[in-house]
N, C-alpha and C. Protein backbone atom coordinates (compact mmCIF):
# COMPACT_ATOMS: atom_id res chain seq x y z
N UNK A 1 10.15 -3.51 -71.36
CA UNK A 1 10.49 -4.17 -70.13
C UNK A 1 9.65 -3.62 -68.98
N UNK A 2 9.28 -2.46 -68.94
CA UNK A 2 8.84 -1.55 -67.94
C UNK A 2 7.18 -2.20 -67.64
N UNK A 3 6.88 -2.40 -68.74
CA UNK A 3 5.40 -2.98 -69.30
C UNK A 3 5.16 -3.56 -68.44
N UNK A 4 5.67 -5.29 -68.71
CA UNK A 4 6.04 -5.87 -68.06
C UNK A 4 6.29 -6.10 -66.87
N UNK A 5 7.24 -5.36 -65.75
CA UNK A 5 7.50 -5.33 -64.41
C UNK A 5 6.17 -4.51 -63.53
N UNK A 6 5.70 -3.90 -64.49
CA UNK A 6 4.81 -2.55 -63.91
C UNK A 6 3.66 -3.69 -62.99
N UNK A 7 2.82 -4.27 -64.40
CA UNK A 7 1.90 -5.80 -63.57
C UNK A 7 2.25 -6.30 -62.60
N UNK A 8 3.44 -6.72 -63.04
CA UNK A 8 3.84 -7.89 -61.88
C UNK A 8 4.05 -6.78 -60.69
N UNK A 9 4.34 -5.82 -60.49
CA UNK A 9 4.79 -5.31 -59.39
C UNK A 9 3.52 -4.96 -58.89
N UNK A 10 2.34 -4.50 -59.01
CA UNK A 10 1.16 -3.95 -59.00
C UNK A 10 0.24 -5.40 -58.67
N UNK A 11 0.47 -6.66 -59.23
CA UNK A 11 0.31 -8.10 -58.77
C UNK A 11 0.72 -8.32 -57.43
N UNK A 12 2.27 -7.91 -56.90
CA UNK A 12 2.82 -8.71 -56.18
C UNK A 12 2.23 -7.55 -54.62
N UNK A 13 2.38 -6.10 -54.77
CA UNK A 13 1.58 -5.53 -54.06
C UNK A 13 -0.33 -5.77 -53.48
N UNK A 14 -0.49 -5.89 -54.62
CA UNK A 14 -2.07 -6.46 -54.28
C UNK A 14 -1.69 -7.86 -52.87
N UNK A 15 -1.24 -9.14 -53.68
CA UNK A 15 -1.19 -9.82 -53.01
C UNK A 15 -0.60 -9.72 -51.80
N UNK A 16 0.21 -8.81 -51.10
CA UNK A 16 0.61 -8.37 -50.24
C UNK A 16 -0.34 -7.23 -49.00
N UNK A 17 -1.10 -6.97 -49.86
CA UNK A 17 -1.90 -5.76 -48.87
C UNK A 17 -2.81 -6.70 -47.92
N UNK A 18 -3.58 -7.67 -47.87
CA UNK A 18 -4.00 -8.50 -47.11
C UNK A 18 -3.53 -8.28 -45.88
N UNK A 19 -2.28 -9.08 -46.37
CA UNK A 19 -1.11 -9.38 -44.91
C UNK A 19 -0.85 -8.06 -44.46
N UNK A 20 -0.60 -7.08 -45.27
CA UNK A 20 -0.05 -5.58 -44.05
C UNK A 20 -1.59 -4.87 -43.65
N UNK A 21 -3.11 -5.35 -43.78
CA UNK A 21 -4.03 -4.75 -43.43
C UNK A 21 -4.31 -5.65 -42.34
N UNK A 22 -4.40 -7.00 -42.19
CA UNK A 22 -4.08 -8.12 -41.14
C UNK A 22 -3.26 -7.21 -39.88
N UNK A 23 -2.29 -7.07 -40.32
CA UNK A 23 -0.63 -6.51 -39.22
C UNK A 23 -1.37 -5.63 -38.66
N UNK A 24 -1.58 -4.56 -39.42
CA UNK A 24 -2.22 -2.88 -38.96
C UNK A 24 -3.40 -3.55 -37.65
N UNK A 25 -4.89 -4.04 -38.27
CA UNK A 25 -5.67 -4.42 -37.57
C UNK A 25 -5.85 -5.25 -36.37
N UNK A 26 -4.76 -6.11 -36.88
CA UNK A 26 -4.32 -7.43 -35.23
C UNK A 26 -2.76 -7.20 -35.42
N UNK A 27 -2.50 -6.50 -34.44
CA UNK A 27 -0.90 -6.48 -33.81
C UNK A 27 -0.97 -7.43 -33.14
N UNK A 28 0.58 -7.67 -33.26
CA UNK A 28 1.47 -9.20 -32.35
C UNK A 28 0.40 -8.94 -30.82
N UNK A 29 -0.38 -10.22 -30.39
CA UNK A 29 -1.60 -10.33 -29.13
C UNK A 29 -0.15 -9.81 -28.03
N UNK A 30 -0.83 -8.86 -27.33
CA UNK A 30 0.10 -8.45 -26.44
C UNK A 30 -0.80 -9.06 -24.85
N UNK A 31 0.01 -9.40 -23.76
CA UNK A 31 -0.85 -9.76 -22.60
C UNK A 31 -1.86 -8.60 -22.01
N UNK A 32 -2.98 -9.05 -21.30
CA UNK A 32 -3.51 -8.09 -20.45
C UNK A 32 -2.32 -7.33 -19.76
N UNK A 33 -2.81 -6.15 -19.59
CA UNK A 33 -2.27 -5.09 -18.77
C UNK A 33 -2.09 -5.64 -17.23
N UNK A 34 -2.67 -6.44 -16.79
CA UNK A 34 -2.99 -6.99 -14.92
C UNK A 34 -1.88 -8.07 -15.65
N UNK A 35 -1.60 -8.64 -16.48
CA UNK A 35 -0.51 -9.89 -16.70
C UNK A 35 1.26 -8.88 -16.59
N UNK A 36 0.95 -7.97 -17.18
CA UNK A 36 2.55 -7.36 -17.16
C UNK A 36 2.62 -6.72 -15.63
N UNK A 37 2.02 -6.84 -14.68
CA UNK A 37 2.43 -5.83 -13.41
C UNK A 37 3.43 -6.97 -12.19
N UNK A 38 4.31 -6.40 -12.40
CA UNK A 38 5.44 -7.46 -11.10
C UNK A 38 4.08 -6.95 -9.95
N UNK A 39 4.53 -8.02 -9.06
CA UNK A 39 4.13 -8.36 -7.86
C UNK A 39 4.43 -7.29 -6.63
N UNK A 40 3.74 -7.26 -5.54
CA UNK A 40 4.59 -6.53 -5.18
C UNK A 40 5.10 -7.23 -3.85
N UNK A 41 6.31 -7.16 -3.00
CA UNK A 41 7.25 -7.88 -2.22
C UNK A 41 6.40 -7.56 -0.99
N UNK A 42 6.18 -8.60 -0.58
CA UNK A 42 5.00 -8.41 0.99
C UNK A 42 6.25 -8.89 1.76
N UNK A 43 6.18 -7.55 2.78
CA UNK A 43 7.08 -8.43 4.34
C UNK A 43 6.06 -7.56 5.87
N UNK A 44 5.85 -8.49 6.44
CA UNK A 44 5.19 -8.54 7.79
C UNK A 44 6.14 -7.75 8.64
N UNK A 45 6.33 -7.26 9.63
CA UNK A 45 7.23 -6.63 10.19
C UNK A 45 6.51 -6.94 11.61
N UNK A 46 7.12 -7.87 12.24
CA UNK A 46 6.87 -8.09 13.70
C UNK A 46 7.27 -7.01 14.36
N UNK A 47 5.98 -6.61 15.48
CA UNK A 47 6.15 -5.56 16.43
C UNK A 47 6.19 -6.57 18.10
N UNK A 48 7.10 -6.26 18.92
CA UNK A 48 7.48 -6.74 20.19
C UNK A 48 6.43 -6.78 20.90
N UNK A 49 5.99 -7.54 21.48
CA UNK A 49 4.94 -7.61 22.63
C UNK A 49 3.23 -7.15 22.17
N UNK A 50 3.18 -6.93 20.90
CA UNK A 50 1.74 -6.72 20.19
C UNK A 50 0.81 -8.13 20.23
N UNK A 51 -0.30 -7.67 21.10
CA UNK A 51 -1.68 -8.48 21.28
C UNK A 51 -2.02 -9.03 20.15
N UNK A 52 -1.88 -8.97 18.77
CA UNK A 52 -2.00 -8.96 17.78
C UNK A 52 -0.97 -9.36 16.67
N UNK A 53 -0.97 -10.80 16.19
CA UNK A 53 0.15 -10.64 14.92
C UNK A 53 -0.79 -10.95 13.55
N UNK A 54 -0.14 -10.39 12.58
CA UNK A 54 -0.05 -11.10 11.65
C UNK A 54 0.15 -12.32 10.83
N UNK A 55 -0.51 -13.10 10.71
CA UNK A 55 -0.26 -14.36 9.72
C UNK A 55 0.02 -14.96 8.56
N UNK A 56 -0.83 -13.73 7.98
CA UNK A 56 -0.50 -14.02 6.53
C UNK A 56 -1.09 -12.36 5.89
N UNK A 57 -0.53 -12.09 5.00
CA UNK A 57 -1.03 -10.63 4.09
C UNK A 57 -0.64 -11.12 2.68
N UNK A 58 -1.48 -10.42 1.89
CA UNK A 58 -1.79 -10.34 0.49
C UNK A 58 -1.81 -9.15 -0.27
N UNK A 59 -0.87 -8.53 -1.13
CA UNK A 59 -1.31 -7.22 -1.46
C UNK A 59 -0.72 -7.26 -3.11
N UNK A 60 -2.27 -6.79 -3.82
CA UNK A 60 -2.01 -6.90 -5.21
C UNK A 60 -2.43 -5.51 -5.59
N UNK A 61 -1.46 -4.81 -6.45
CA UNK A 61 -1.48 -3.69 -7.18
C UNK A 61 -1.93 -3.68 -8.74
N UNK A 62 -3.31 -3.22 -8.83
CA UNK A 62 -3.54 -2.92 -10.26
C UNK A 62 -3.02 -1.84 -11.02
N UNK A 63 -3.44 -2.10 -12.68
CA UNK A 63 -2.52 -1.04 -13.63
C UNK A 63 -2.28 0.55 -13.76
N UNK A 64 -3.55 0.84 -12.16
CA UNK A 64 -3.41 2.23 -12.23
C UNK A 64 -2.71 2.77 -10.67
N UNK A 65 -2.29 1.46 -10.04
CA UNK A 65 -1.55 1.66 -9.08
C UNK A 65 -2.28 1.33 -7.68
N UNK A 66 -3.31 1.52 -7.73
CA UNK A 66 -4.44 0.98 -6.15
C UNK A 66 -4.34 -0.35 -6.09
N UNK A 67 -3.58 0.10 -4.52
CA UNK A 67 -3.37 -1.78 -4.13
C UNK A 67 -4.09 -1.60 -3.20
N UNK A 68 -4.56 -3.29 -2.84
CA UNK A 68 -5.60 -4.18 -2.15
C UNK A 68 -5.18 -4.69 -1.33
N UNK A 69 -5.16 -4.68 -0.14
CA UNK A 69 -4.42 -5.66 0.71
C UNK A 69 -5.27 -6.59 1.21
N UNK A 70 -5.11 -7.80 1.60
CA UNK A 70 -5.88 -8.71 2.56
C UNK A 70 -5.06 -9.62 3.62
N UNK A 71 -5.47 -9.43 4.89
CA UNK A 71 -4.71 -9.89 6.21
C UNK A 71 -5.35 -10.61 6.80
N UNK A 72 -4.52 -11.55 7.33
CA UNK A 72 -5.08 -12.34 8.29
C UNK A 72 -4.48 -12.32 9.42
N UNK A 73 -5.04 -12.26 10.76
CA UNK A 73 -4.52 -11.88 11.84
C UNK A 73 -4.94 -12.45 12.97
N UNK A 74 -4.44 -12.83 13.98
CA UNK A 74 -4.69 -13.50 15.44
C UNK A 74 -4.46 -13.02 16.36
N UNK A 75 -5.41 -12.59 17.47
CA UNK A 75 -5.48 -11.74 18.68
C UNK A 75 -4.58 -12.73 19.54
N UNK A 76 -3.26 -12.83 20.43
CA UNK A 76 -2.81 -13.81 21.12
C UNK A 76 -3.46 -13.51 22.28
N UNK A 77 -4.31 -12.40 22.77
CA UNK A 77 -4.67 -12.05 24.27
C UNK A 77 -5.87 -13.18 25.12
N UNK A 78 -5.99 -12.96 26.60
CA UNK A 78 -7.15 -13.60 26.58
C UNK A 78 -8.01 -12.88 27.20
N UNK A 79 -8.19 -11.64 25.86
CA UNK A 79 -9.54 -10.54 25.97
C UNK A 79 -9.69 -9.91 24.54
N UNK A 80 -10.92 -9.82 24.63
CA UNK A 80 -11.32 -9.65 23.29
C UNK A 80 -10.65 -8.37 22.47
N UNK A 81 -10.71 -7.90 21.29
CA UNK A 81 -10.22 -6.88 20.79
C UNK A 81 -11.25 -6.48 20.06
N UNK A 82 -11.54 -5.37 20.22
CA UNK A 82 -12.51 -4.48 19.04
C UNK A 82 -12.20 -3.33 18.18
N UNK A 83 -10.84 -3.42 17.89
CA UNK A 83 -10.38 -2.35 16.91
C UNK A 83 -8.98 -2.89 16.96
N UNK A 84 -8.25 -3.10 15.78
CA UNK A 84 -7.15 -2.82 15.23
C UNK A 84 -7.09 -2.01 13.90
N UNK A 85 -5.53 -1.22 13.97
CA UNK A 85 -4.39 -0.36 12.86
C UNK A 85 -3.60 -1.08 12.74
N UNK A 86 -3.44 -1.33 10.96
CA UNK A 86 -2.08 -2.42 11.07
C UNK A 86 -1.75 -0.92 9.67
N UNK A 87 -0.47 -0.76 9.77
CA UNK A 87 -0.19 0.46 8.76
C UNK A 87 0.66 -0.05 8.02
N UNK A 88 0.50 0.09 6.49
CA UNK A 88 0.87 -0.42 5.56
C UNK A 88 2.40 0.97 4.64
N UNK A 89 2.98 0.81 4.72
CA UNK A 89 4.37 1.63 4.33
C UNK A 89 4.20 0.84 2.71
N UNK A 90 4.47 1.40 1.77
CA UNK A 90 4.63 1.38 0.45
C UNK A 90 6.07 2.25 -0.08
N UNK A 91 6.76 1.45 -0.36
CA UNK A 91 8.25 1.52 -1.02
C UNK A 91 8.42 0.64 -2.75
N UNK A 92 9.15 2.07 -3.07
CA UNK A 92 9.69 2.06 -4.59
C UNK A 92 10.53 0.59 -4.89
N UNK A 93 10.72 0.71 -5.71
CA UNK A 93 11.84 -0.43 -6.27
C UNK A 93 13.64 -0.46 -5.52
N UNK A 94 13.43 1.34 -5.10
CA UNK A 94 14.72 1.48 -4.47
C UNK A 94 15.09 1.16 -2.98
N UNK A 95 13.26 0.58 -2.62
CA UNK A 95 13.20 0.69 -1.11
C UNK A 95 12.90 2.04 -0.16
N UNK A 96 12.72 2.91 -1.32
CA UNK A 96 12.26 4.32 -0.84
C UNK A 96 10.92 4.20 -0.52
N UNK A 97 10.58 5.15 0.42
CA UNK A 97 9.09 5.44 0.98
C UNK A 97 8.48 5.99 -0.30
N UNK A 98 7.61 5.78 -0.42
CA UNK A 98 6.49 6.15 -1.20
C UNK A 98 4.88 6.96 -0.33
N UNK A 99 4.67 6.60 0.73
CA UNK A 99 3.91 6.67 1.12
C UNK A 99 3.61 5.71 2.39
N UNK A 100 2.22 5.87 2.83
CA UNK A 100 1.92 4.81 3.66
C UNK A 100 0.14 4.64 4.17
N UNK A 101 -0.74 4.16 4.13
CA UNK A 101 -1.73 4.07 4.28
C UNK A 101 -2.35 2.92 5.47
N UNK A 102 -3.13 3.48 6.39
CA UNK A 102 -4.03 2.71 7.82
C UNK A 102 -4.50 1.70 7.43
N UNK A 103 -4.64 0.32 8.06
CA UNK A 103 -5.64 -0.34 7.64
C UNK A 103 -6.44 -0.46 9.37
N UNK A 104 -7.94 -0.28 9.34
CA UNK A 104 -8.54 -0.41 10.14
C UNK A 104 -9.88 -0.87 10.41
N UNK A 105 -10.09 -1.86 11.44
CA UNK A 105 -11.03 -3.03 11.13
C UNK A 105 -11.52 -2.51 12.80
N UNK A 106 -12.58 -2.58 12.80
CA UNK A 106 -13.71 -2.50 13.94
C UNK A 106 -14.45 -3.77 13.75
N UNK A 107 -13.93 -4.87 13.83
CA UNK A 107 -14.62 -6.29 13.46
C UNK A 107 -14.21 -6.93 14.61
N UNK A 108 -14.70 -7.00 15.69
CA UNK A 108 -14.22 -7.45 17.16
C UNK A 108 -13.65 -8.86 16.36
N UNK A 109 -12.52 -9.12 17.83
CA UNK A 109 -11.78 -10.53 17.31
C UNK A 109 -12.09 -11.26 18.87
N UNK A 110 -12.56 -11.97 18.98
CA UNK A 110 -12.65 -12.45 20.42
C UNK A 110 -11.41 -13.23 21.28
N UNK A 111 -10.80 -13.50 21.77
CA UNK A 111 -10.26 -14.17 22.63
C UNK A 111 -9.61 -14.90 22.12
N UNK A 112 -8.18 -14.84 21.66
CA UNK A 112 -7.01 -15.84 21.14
C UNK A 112 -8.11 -16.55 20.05
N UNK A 113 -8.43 -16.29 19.28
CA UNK A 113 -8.95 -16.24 17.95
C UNK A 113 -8.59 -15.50 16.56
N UNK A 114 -8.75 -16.07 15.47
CA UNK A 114 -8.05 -15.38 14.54
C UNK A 114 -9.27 -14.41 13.24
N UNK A 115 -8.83 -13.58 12.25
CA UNK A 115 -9.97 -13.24 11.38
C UNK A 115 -9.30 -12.52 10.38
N UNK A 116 -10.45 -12.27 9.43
CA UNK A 116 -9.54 -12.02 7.86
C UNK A 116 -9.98 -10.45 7.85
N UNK A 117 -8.97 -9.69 6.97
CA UNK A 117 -9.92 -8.30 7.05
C UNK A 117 -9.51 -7.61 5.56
N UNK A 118 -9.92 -6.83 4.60
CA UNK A 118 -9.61 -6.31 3.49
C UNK A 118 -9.82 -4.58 3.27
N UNK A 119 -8.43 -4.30 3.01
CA UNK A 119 -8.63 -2.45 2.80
C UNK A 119 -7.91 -2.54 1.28
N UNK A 120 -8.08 -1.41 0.68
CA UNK A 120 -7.84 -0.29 -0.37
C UNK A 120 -7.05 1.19 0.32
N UNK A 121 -6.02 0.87 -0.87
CA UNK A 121 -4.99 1.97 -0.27
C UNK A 121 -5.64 3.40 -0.51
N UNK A 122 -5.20 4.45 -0.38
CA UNK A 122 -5.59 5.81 0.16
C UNK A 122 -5.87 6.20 -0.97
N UNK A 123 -4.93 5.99 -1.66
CA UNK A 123 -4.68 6.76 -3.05
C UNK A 123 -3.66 5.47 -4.09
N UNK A 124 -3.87 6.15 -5.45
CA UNK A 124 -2.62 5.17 -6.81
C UNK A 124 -1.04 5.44 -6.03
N UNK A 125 -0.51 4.43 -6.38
CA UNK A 125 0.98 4.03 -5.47
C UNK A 125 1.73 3.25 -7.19
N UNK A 126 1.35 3.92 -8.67
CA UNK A 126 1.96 3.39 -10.00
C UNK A 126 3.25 2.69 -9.52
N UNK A 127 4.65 3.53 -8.72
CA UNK A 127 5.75 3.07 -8.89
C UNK A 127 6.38 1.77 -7.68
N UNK A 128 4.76 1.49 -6.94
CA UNK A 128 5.04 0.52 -5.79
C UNK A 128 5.66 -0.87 -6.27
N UNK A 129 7.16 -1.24 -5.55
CA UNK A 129 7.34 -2.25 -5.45
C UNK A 129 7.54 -3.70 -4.71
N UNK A 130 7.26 -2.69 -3.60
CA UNK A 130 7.18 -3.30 -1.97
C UNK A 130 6.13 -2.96 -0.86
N UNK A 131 5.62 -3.65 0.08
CA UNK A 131 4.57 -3.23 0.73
C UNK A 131 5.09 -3.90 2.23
N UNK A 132 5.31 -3.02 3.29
CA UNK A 132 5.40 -3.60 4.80
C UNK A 132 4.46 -3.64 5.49
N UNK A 133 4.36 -4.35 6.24
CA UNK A 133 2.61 -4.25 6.98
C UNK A 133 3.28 -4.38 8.59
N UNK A 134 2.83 -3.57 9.04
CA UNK A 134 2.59 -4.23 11.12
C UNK A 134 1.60 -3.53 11.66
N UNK A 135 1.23 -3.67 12.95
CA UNK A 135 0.47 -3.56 13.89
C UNK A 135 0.81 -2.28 14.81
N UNK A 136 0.15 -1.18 14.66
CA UNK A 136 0.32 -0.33 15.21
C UNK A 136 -0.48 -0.04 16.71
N UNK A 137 -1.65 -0.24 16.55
CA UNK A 137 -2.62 0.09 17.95
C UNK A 137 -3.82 -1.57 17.69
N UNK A 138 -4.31 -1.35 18.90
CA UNK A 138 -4.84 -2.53 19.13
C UNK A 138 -6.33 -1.79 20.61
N UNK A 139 -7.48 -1.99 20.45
CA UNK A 139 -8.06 -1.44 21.15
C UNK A 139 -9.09 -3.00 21.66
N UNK A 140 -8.94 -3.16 23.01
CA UNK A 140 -9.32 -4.02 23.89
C UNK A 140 -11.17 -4.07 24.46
N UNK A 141 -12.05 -4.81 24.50
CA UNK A 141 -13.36 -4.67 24.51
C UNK A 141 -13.51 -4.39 26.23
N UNK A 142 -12.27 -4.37 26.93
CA UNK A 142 -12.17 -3.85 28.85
C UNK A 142 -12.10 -2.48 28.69
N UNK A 143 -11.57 -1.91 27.56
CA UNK A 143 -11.44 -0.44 27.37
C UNK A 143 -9.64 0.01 27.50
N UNK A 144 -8.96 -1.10 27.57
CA UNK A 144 -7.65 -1.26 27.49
C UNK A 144 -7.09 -1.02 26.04
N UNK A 145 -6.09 -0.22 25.96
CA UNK A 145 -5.33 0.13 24.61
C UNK A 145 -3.80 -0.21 24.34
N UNK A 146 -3.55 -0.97 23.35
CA UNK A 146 -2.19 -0.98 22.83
C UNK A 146 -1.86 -0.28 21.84
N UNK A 147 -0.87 0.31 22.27
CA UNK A 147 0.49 1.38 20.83
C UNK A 147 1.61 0.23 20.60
N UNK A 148 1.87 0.12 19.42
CA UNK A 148 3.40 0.08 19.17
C UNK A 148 4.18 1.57 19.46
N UNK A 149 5.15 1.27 20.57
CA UNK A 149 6.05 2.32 20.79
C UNK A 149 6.50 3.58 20.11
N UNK A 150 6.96 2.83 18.90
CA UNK A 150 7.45 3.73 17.86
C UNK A 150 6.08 4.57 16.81
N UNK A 151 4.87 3.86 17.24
CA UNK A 151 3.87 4.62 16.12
C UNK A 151 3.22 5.36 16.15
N UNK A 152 3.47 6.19 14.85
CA UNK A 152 3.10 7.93 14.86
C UNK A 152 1.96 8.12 15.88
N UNK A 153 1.94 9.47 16.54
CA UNK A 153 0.77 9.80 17.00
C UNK A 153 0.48 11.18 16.77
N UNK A 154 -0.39 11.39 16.35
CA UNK A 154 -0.76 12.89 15.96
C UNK A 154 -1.14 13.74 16.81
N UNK A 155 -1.47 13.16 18.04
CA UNK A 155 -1.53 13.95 19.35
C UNK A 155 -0.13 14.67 19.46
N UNK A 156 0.18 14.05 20.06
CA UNK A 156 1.95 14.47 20.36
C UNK A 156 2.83 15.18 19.26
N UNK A 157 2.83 14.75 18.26
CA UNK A 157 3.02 15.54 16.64
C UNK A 157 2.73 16.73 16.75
N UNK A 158 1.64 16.57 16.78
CA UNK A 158 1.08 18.86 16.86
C UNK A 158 1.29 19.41 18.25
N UNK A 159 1.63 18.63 19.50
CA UNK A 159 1.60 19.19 20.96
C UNK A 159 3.47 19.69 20.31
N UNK A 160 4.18 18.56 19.81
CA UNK A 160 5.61 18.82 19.75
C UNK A 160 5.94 20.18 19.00
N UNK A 161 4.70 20.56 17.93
CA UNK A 161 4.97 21.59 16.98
C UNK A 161 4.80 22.91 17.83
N UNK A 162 3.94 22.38 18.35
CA UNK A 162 3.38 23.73 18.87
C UNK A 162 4.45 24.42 20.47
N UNK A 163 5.00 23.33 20.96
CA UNK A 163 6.19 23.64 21.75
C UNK A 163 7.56 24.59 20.65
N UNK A 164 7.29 23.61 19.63
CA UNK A 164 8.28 24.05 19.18
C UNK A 164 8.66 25.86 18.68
N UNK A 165 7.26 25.70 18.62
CA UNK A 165 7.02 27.22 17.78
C UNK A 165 6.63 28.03 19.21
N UNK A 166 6.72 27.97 19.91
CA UNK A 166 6.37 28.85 21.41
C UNK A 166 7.89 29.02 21.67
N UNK A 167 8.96 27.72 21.44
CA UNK A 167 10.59 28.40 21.78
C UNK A 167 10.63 29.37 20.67
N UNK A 168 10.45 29.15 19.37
CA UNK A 168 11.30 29.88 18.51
C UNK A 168 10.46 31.37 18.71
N UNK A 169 9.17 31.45 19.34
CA UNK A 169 8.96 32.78 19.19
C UNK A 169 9.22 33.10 20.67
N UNK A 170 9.11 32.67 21.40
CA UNK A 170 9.56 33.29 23.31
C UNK A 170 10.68 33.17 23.52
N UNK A 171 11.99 31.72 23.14
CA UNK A 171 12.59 31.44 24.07
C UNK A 171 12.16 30.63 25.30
N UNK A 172 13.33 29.99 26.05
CA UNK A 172 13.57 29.05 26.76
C UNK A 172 12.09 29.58 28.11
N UNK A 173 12.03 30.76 28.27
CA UNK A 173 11.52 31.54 29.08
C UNK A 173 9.72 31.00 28.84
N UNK A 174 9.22 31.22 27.68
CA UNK A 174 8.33 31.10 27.03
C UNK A 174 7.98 29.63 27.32
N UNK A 175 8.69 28.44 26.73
CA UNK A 175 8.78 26.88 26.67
C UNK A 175 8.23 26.61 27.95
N UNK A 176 9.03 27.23 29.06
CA UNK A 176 8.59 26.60 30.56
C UNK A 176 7.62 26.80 31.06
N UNK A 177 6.77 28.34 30.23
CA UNK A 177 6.17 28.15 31.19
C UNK A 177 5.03 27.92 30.17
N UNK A 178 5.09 27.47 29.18
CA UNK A 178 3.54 26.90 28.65
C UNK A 178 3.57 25.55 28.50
N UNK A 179 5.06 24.51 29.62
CA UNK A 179 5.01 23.36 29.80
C UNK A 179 4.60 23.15 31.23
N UNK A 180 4.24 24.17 31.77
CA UNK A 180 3.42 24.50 33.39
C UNK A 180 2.33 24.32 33.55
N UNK A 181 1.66 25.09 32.16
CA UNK A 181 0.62 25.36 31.86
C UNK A 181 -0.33 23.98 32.23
């Protein structure tokens, strides 16, 4: 009996190795890597009284995490602009900060006119699922400058540190008078 089954089993394997050397060599076609990446959630964030809005933004994250942004933007003033910062905040899936990276264009915009501009983030952002964009500074071709209120300035940042660290080593005594200064 053994005889017998031994062939056929040694038959039915042969005819079988094809198909599992097939499997091994072409696995189930899986998509490009750029096909499996969610999107990431673009929101504009209007800033109050900015010379400058936003119209439209675009920001696509590849598989190693460097996202691309592309903006389109319209000077509402009626004077030219030769520098805008629109700062881009990058948040997790949880809505957590991740980071945040400048975008900055020295591409004069003339006079209630609009223009397109394209940056690359700082660094890979893998776990980005959201991207905010607004308008931070705005620099005028009269030599006139706009801030958004609230946006960072690194001037004031290190003037604040450095107050800070003159109380903790002088005291109140110390503070006043190197705010005299």
């Amino acid at each position: 009996m053994t005889t017998r089954v031994l062939p056929l089993l040694a038959l039915a394997l042969i005819a079988a190795w094809p198909a599992a050397v097939r499997a091994a060599v072409n696995p189930v076609e899986q998509p490009p890597p750029t096909e499996r990446i969610p999107p990431l959630k673009v929101t504009v964030i209007p800033q109050a009284n900015a010379p400058v809005t936003i119209d439209e933004l675009v920001a696509k994250r590849d598989v190693d995490g460097n996202i691309e942004v592309s903006a389109a933007y319209r000077n509402t003033e009626r004077k030219a602009v030769t520098a805008i910062r629109i700062r881009f905040d990058i948040l997790d899936p949880f809505d957590g900060p991740l980071g945040y990276f400048n975008g900055v264009s020295q591409a004069g915009v003339p006079a209630l006119k609009s223009t397109t501009s394209s940056w690359n983030g700082d660094r890979p952002y893998p776990l980005s699922s959201a991207i905010h964009a607004r308008v931070t500074d705005v620099a005028f071709a009269d030599g006139s400058y706009w801030q958004a209120p609230d946006a960072p300035n690194p001037v004031i940042a290190a003037e604040h540190h450095r107050l800070l660290q003159v109380y903790r080593d002088g005291g109140v005594q110390a503070l006043l008078k190197a705010l005299n200064e």
